[in-house]
Protein backbone atom coordinates (compact mmCIF):
# COMPACT_ATOMS: atom_id res chain seq x y z
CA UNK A 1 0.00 0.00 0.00
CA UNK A 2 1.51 3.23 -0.95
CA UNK A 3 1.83 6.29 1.31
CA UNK A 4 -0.71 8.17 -0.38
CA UNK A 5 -3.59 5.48 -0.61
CA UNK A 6 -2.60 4.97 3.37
CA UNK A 7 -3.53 8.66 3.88
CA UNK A 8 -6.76 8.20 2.31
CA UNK A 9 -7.68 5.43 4.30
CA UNK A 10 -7.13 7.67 7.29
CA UNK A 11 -9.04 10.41 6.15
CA UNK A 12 -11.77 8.64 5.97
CA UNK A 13 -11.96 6.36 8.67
CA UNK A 14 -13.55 9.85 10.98
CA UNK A 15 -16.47 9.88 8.32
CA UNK A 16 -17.68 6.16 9.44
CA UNK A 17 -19.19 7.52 12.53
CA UNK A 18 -20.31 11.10 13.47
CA UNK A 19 -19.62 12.57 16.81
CA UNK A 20 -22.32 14.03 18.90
CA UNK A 21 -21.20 17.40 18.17
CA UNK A 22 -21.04 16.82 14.27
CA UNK A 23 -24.18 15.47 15.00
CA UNK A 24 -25.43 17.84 16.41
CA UNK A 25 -24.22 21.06 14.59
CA UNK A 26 -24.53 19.15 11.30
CA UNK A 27 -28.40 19.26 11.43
CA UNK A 28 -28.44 22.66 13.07
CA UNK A 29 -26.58 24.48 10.18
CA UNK A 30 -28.72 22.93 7.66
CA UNK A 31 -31.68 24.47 9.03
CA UNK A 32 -33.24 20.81 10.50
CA UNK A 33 -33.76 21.27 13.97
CA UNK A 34 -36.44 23.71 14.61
CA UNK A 35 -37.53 23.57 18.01
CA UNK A 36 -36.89 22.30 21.44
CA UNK A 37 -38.29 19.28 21.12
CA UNK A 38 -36.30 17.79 17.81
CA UNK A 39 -32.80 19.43 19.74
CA UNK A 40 -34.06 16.97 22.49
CA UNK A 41 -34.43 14.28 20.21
CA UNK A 42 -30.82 14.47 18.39
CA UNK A 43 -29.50 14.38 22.22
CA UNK A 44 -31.42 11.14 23.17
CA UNK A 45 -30.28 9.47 20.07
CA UNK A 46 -26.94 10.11 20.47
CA UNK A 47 -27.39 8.29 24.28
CA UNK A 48 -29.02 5.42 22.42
CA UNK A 49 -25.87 5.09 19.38
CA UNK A 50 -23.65 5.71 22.29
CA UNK A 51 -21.79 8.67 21.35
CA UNK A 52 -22.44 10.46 24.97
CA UNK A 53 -23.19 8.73 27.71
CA UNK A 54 -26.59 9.30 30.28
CA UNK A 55 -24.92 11.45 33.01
CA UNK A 56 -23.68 13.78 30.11
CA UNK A 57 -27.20 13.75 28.17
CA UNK A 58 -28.64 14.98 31.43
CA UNK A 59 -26.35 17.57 32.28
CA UNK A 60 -27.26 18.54 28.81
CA UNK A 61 -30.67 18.67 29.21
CA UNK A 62 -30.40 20.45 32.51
CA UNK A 63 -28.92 23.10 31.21
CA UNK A 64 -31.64 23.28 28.68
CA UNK A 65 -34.53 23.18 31.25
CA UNK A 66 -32.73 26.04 33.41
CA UNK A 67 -33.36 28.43 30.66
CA UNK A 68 -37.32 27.96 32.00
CA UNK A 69 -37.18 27.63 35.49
CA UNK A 70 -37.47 31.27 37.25
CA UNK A 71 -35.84 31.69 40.97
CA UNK A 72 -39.43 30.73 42.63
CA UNK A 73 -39.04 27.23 41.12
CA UNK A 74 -36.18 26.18 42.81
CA UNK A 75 -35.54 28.64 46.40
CA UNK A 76 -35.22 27.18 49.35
CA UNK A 77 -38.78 28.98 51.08
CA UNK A 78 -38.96 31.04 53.72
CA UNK A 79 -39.99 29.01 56.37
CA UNK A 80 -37.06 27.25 56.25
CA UNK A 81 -34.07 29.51 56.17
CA UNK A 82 -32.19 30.30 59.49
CA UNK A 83 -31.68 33.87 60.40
CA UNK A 84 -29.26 35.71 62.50
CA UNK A 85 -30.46 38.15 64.48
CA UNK A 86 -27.49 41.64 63.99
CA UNK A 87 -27.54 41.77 68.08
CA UNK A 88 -26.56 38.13 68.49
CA UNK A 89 -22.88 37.85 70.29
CA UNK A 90 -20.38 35.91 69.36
CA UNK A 91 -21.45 32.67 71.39
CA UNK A 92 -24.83 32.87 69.50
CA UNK A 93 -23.23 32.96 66.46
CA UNK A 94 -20.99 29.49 67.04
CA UNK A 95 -24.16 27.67 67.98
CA UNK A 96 -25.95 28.90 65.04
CA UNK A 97 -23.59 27.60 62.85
CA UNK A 98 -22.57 24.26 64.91
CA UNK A 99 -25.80 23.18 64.65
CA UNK A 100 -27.21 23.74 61.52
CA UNK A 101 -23.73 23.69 59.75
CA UNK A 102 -24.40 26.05 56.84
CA UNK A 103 -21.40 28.72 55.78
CA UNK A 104 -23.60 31.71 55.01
CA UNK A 105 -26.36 33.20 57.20
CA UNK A 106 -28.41 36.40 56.33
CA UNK A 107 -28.19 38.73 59.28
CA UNK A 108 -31.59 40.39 59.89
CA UNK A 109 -32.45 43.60 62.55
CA UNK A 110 -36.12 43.94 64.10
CA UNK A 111 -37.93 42.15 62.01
CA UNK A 112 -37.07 39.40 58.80
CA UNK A 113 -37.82 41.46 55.88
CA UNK A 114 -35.05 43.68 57.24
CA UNK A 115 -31.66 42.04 56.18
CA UNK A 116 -28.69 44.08 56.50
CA UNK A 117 -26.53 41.73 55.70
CA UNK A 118 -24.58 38.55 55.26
CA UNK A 119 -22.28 36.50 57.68
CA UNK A 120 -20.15 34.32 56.22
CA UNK A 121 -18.92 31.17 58.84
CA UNK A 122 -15.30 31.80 58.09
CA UNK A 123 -15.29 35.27 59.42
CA UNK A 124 -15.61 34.14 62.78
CA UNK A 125 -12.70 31.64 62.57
CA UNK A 126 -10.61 34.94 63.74
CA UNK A 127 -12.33 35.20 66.88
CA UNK A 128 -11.47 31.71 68.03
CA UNK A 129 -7.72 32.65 68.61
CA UNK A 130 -6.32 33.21 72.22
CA UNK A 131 -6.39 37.25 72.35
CA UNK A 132 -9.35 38.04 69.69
CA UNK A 133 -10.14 41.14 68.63
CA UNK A 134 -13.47 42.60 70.20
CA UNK A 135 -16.76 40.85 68.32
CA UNK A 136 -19.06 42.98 66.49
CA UNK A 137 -21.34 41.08 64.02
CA UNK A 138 -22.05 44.42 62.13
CA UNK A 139 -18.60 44.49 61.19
CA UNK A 140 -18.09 41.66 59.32
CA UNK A 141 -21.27 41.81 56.87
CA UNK A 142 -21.36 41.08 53.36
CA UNK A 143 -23.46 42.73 51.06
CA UNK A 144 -26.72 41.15 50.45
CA UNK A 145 -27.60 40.69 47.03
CA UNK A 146 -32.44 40.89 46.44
CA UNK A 147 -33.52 39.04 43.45
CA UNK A 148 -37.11 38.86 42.52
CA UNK A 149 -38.89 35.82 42.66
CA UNK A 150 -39.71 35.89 38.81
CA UNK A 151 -36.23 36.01 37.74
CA UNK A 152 -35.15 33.52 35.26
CA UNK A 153 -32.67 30.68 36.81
CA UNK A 154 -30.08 30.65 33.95
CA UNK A 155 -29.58 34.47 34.37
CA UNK A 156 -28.99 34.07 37.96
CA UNK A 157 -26.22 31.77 37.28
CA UNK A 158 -24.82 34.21 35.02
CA UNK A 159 -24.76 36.78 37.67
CA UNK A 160 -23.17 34.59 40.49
CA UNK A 161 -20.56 34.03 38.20
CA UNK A 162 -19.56 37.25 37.35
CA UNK A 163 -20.54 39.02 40.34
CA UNK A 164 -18.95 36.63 42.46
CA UNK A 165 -21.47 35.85 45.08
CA UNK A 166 -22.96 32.79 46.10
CA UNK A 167 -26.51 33.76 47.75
CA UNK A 168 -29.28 35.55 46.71
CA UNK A 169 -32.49 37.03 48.87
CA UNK A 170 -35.66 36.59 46.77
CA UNK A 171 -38.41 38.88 47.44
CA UNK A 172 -42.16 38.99 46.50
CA UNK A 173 -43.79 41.42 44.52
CA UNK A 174 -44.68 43.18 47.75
CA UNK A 175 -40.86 43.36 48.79
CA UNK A 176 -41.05 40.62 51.58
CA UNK A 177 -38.92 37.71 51.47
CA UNK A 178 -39.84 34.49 49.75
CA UNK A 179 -36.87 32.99 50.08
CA UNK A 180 -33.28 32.58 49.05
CA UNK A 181 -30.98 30.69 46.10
CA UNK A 182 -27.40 29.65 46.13
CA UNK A 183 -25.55 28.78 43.20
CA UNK A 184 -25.25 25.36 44.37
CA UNK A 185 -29.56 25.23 43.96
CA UNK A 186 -28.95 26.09 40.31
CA UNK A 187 -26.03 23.55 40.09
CA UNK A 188 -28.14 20.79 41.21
CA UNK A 189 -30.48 21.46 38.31
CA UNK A 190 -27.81 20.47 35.66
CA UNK A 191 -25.72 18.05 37.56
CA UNK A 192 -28.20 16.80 40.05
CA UNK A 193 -28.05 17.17 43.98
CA UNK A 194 -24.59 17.99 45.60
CA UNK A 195 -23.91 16.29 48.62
CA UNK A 196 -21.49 16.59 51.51
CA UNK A 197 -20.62 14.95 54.51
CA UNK A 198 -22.93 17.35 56.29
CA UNK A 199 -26.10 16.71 53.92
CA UNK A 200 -28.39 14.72 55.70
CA UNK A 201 -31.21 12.09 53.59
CA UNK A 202 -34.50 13.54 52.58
CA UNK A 203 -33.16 16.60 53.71
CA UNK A 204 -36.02 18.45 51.17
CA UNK A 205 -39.37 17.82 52.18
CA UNK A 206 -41.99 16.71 49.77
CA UNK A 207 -44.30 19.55 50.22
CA UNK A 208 -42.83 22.97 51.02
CA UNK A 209 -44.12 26.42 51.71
CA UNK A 210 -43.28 28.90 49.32
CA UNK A 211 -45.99 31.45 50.02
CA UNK A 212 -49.06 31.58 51.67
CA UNK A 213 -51.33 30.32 48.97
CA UNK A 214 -48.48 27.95 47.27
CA UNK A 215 -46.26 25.02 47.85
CA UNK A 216 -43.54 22.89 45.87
CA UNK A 217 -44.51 19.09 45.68
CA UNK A 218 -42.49 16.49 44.74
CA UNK A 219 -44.47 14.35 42.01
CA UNK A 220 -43.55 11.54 44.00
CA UNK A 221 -45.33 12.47 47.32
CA UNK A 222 -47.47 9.52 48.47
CA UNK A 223 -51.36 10.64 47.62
CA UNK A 224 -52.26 9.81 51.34
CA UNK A 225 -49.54 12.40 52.15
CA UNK A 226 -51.03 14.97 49.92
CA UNK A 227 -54.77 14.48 51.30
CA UNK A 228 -53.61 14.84 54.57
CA UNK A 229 -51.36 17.96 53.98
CA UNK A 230 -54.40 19.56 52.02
CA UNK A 231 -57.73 18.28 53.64
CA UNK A 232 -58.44 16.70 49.30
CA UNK A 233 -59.51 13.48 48.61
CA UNK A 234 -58.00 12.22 45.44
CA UNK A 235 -58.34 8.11 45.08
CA UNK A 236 -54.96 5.83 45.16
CA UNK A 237 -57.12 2.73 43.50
CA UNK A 238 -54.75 3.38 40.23
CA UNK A 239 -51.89 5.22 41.34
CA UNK A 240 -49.62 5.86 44.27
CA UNK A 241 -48.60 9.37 43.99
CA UNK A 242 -49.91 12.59 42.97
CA UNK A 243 -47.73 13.09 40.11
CA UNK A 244 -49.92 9.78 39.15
CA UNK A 245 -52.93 11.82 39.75
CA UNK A 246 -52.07 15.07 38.02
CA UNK A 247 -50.51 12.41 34.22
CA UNK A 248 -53.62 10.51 34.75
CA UNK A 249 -55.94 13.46 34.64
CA UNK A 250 -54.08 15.10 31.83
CA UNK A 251 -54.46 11.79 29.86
CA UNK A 252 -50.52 11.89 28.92
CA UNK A 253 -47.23 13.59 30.05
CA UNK A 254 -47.63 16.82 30.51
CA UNK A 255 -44.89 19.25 29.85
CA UNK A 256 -43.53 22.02 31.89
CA UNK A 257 -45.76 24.82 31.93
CA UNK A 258 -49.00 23.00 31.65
CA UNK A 259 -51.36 23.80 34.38
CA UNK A 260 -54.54 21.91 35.56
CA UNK A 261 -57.29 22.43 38.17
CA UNK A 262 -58.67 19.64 40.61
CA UNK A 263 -60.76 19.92 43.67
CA UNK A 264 -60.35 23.17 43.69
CA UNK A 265 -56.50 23.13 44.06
CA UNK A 266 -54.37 24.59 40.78
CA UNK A 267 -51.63 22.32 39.76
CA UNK A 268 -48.68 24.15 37.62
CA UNK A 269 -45.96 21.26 36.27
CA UNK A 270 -43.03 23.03 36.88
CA UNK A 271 -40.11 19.85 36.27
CA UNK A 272 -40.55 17.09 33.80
CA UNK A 273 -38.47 15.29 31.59
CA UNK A 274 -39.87 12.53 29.18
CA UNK A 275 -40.61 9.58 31.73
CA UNK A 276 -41.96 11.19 34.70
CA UNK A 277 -43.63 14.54 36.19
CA UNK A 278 -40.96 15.72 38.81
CA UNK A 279 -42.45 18.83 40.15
CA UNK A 280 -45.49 20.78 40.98
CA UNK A 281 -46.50 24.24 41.92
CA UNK A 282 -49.66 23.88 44.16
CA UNK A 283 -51.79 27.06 45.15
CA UNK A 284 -54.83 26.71 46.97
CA UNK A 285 -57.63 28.94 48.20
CA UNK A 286 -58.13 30.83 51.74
CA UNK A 287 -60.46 28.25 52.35
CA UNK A 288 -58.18 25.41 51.71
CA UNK A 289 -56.08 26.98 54.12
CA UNK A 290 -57.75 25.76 56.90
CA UNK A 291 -56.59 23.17 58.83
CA UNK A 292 -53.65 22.79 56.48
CA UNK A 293 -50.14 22.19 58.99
CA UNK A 294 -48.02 25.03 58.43
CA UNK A 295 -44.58 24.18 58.19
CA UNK A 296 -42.35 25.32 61.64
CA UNK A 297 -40.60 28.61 61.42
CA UNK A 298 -37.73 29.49 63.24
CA UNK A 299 -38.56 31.54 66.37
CA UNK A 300 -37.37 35.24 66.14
CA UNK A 301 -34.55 35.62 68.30
């Protein structure tokens, strides 16, 4: 075989099989993929002819789905962050942080919708020396960064990123707080959750409190739990969960976005992929609201 048939062997051997991205691209420039839906498509084939594998068709699609979430899909609510209080002392501070083992903390005066600031666990580390300098909490604040709750998830990541922060306050439309995001929330969306050795299991609840008229539900949240949290009454002769209830009364998978009311309570699918519902907005009415548990706050110091 001569040199130059050997070189067009080896020029051609690349054609034989595509890679994702000439996959990919290939069909984009020509003008075949157009809409979400076919993009999806060209990823899930290339799982199935194994040119990427599943983690990396997920993180692919994650990224995709961000693009649609807005910061009130995916904050931790309210009810559930831990304040400091801007007159706690040093002590205060240590057993804050010992026991619920986060690294930031938003520091709050008179009242929770007043946060001047945040506290970062770290700072403190310089106060644990044999002659410290005298403690004041004020002093070692970070600026607090206010998002809105409508704000779209993949321009929050954005920001982190070039702003350099890593936590967010999200406020309602009325200016109180709803919540708060960390990149690490957004993360999770792409790469799935991030654990440590301080996570704990089921550490998210299946129904949480994001207002007081709406909660985030897990699809997979037992229907028995679901009654009981809302005082409903949907059947579990067919299916276990309400994510069951909510496909079964849409007659197929529905996407994200969709929205559909039952017994009164509104249902807004706000994760899905193409198996499974993942999550669910719930709002309910004033009169729903009675007897419903309301999640435990942490008492105002």
């Amino acid at each position: 075989m001569t040199d130059e048939h050997s070189n067009n062997v080896t020029q051609l051997e690349p054609t034989q099989k595509k890679s994702f991205f000439e996959s990919l691209f290939g069909r984009f420039f020509q003008g075949e993929l157009k809409n979400r839906e076919e993009l999806v498509e060209v990823i899930r084939d290339s799982e199935q002819n194994e040119l990427i594998d599943q983690d990396t068709r997920e993180m692919i699609e994650g990224v995709m789905e961000i693009a649609e979430l807005r910061v009130r899909d995916i904050m931790i609510p309210r009810s559930q962050i831990v304040f400091i209080d801007e007159t706690q002392d040093l002590e205060g501070c240590l057993d804050i942080i010992i026991e619920t083992a986060h690294s930031r903390f938003p520091v709050i005066a008179d009242e929770r919708d007043n946060v001047r600031g945040i506290l970062h666990a770290k700072d403190l580390l310089k106060f644990l020396r044999e002659k410290p300098e005298e403690f004041d909490l004020k002093q070692l604040l970070r600026p607090v960064v206010i998002v809105p709750e409508s704000k779209r998830v993949d321009r929050m990541l954005k920001e982190f990123r070039s702003e350099r922060f890593h936590m967010a306050i999200v406020v309602d439309e009325f200016g109180a707080i709803s919540g708060l995001v960390t990149i690490e929330d957004i993360l999770e969306q792409i790469v799935g959750d991030i654990e440590d050795e301080f996570d704990e299991e089921e550490i998210v609840a299946n129904i949480r409190q994001l207002s007081r008229h709406t909660y985030a539900v897990r699809a997979l949240t037992d229907i028995d739990d679901f009654n009981a949290q809302f005082n409903t009454h949907f059947a579990d002769e067919e299916v276990d969960t309400i994510g069951g209830v909510i496909m079964q009364a849409f007659g197929y998978l529905p996407k994200r976005g969709e929205e559909i009311t039952l017994e009164n309570v509104h249902f807004k699918v706000t994760s899905a992929d193409s198996r499974r519902i993942i999550q669910l907005r719930v709002t309910v009415t004033d009169e729903q609201l009675t007897g419903i548990e309301k999640p435990e706050e942490t008492p105002e110091d």
